[in-house]
N, C-alpha and C. Protein backbone atom coordinates (compact mmCIF):
# COMPACT_ATOMS: atom_id res chain seq x y z
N UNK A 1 -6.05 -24.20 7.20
CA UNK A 1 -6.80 -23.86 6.02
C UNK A 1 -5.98 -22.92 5.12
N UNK A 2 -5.19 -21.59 5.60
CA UNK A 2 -4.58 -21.00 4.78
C UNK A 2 -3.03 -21.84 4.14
N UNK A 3 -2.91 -22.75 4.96
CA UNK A 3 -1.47 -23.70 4.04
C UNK A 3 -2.19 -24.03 3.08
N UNK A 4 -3.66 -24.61 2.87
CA UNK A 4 -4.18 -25.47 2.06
C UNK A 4 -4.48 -24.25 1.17
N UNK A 5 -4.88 -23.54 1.03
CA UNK A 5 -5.19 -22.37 0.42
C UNK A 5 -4.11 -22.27 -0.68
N UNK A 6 -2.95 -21.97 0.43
CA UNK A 6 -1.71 -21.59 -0.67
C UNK A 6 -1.08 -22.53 -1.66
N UNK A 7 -1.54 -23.92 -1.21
CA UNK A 7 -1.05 -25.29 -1.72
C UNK A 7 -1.91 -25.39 -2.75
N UNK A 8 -2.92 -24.95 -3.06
CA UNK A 8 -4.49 -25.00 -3.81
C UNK A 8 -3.53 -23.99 -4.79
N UNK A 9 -3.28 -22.75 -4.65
CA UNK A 9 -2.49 -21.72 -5.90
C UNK A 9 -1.89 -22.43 -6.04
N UNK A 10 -0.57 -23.27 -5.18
CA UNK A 10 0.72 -23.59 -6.02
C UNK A 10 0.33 -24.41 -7.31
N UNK A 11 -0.79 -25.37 -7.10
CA UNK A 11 -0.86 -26.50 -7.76
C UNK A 11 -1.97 -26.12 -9.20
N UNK A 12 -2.26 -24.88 -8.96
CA UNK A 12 -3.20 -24.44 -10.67
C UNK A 12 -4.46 -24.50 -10.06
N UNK A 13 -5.20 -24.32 -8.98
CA UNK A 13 -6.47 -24.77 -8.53
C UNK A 13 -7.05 -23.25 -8.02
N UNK A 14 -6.79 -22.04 -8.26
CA UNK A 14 -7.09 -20.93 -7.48
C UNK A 14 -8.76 -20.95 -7.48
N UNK A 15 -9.32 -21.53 -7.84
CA UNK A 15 -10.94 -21.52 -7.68
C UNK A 15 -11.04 -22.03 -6.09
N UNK A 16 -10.69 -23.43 -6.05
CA UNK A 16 -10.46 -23.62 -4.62
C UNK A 16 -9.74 -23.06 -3.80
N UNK A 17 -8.81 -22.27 -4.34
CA UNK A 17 -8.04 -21.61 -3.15
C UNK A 17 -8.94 -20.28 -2.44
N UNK A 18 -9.49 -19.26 -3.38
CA UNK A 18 -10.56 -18.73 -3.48
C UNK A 18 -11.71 -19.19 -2.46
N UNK A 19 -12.22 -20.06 -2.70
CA UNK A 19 -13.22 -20.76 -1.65
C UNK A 19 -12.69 -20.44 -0.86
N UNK A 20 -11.47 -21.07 -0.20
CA UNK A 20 -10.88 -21.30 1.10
C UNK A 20 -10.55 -20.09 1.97
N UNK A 21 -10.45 -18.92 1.28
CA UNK A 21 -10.08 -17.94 1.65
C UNK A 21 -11.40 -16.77 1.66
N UNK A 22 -12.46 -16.95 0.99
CA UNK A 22 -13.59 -16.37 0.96
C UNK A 22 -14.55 -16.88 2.37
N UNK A 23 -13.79 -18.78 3.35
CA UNK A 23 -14.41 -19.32 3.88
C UNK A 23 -13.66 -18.23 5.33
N UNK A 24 -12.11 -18.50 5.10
CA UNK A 24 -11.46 -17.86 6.28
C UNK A 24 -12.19 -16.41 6.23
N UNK A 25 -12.60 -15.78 5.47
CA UNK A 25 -12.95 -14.19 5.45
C UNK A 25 -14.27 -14.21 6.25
N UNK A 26 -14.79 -14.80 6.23
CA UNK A 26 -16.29 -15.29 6.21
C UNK A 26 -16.29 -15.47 8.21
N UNK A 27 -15.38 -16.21 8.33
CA UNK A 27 -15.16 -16.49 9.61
C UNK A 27 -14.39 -15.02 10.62
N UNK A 28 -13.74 -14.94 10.24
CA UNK A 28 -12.99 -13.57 10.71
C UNK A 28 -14.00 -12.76 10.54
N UNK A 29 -15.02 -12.63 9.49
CA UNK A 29 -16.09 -10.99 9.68
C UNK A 29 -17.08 -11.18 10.94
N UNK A 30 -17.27 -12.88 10.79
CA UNK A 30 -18.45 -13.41 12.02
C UNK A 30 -17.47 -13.49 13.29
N UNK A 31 -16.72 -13.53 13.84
CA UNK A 31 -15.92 -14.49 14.64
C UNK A 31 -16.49 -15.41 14.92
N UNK A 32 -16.70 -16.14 14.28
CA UNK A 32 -16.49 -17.55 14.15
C UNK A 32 -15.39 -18.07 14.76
N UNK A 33 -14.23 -17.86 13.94
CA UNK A 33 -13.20 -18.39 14.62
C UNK A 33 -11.97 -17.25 14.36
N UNK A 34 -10.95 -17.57 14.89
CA UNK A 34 -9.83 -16.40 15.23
C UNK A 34 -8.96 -17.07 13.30
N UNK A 35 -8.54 -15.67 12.48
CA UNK A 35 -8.04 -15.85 11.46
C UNK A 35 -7.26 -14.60 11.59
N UNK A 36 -5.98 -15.31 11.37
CA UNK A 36 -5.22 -14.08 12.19
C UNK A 36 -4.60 -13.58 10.59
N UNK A 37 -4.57 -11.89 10.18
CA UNK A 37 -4.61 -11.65 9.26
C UNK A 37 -3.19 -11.64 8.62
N UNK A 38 -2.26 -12.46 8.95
CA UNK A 38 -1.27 -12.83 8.40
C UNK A 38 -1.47 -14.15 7.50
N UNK A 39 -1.95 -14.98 8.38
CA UNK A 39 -2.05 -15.96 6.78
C UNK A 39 -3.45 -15.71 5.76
N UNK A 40 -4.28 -14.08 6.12
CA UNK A 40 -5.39 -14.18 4.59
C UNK A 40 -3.95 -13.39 4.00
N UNK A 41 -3.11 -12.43 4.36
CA UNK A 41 -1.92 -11.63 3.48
C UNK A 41 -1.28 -12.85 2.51
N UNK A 42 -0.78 -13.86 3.62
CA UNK A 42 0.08 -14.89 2.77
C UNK A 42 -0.72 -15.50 1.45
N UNK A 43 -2.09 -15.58 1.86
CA UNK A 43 -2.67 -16.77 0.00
C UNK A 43 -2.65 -15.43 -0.67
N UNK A 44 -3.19 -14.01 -0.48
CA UNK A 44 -3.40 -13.05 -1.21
C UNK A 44 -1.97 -12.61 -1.84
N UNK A 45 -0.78 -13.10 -1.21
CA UNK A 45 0.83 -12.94 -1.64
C UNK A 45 0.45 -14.30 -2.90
N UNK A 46 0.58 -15.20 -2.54
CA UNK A 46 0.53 -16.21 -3.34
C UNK A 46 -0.25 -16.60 -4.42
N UNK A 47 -1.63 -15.73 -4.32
CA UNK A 47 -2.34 -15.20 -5.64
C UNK A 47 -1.77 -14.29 -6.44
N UNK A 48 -0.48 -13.19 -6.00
CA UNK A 48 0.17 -12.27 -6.81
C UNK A 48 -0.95 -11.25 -6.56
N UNK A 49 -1.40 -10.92 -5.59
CA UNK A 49 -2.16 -9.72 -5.33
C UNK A 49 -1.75 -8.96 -4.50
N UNK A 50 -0.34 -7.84 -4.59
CA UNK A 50 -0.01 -7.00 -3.95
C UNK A 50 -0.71 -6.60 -2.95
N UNK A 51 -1.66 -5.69 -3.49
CA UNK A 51 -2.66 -4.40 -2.66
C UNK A 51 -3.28 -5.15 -1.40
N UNK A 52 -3.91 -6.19 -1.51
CA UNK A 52 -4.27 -7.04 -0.27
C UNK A 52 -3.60 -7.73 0.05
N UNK A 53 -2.46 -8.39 -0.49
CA UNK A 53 -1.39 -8.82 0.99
C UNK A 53 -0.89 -7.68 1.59
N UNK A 54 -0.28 -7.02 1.33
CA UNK A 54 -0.02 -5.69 2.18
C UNK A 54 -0.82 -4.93 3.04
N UNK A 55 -2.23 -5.05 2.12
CA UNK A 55 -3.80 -4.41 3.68
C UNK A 55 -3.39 -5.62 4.58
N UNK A 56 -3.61 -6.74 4.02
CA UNK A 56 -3.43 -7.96 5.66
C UNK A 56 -2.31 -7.80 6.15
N UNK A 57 -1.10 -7.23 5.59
CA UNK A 57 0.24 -7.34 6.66
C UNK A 57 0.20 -6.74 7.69
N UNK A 58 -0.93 -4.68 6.89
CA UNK A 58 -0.91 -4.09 7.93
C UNK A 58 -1.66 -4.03 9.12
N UNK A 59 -2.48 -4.73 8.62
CA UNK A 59 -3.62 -5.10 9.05
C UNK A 59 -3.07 -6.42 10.74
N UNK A 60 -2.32 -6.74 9.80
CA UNK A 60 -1.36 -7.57 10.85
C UNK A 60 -0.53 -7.49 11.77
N UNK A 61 0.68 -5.95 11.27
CA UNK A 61 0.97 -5.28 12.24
C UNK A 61 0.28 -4.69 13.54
N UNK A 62 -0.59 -3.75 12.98
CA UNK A 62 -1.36 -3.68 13.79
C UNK A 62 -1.94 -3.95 15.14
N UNK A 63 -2.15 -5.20 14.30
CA UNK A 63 -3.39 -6.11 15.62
C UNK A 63 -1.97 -7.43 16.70
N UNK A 64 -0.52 -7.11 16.14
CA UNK A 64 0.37 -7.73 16.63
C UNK A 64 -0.34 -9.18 16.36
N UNK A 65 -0.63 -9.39 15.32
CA UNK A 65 -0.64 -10.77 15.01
C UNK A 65 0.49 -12.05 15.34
N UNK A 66 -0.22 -12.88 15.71
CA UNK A 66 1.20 -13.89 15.80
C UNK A 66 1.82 -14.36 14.50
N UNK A 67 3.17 -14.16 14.55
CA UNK A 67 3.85 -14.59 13.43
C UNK A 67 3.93 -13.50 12.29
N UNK A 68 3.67 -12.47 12.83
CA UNK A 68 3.48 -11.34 11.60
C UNK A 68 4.73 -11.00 11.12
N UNK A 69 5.88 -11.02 12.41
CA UNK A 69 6.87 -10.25 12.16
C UNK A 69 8.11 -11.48 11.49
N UNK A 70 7.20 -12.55 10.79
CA UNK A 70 8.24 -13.54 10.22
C UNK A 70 8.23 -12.94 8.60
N UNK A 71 6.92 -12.58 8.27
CA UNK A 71 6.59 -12.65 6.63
C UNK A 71 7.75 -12.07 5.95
N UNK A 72 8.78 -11.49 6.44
CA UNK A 72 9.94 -10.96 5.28
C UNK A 72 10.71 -11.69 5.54
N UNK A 73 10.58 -13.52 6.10
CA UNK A 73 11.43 -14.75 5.71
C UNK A 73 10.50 -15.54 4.61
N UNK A 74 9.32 -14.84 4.04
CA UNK A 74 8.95 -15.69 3.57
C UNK A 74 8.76 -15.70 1.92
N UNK A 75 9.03 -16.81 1.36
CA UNK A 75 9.79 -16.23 -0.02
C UNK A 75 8.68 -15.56 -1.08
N UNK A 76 7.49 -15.90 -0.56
CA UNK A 76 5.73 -15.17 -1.92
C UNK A 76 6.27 -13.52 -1.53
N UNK A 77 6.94 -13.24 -0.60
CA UNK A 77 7.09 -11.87 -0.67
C UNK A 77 8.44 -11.15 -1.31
N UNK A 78 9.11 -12.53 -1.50
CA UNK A 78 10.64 -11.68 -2.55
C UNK A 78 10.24 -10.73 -3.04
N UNK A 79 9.44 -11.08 -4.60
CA UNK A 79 8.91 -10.37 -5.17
C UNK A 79 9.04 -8.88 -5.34
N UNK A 80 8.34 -8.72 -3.90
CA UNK A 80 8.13 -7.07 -3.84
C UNK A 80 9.24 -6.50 -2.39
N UNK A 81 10.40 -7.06 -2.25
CA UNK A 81 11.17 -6.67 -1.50
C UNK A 81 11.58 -5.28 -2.12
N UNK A 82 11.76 -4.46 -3.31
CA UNK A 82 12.09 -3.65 -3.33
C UNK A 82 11.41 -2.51 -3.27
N UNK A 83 10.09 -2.76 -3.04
CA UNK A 83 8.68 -1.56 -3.24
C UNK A 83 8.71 -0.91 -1.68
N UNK A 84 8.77 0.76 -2.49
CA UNK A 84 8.36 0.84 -1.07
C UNK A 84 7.28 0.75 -0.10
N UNK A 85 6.25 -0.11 -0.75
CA UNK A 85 5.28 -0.38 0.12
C UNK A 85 5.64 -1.30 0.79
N UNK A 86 6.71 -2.22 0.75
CA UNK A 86 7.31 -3.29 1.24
C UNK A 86 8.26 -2.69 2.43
N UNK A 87 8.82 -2.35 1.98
CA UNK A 87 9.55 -1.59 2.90
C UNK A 87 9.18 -0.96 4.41
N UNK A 88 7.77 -0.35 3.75
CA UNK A 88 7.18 0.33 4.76
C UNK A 88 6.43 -0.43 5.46
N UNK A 89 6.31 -1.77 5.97
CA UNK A 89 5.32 -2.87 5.88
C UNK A 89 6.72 -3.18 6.93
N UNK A 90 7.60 -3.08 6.72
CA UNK A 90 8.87 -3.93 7.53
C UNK A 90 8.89 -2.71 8.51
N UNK A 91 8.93 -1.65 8.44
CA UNK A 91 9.27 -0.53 9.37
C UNK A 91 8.12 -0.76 10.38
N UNK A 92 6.48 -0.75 9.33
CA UNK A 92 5.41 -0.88 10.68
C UNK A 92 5.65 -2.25 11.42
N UNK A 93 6.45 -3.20 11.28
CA UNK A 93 6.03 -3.97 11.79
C UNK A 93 7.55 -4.40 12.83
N UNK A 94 8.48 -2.91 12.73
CA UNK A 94 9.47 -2.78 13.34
C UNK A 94 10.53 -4.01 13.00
N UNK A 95 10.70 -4.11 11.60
CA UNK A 95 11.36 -5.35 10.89
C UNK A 95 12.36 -4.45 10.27
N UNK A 96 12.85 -3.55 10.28
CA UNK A 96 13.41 -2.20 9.20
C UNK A 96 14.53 -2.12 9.93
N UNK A 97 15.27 -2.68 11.11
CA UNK A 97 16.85 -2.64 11.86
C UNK A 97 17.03 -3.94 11.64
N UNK A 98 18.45 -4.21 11.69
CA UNK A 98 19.58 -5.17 11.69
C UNK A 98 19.19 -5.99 13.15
């Protein structure tokens, strides 16, 4: 659901992407089902919404999400490679050494 999400922004459709991500939120508050808070960070990267991809990264660190410690291969976050909220997002998530 969150690929489709992000595929929904790429393509000019953020109403549906929106849905999709208001559906994953929806599920994660109920557990419903497991939404691991790396891909709500990724559509919220791909909406161009700083402040909440970064709550879900940390949010991601955190909880040692699977796949968390890929998101600084992933290119919706170029962007803000030089912020240091970015930065600090790589350190919590012990991404900050060679």
């Amino acid at each position: 659901m969150a690929v489709k999400a992000r595929c929904e922004v790429l393509v000019g459709n953020k109403v549906r992407a929106f849905e999709l991500l208001n559906t994953m939120l929806h599920w994660k508050a109920t557990g419903k089902k497991y939404i691991s808070e790396h891909f709500i960070a990724d559509i919220y990267a791909e909406l161009g919404d700083k402040e909440k991809a970064f709550y879900w990264l940390a949010e991601a660190a955190d909880n040692m999400a699977p796949h968390c410690a890929l998101f600084h291969k992933k290119p919706v976050y170029d962007q803000w490679k030089d912020e240091p909220e970015y930065k600090a997002l790589l350190k919590k998530a012990n991404l900050n050494k060679p």
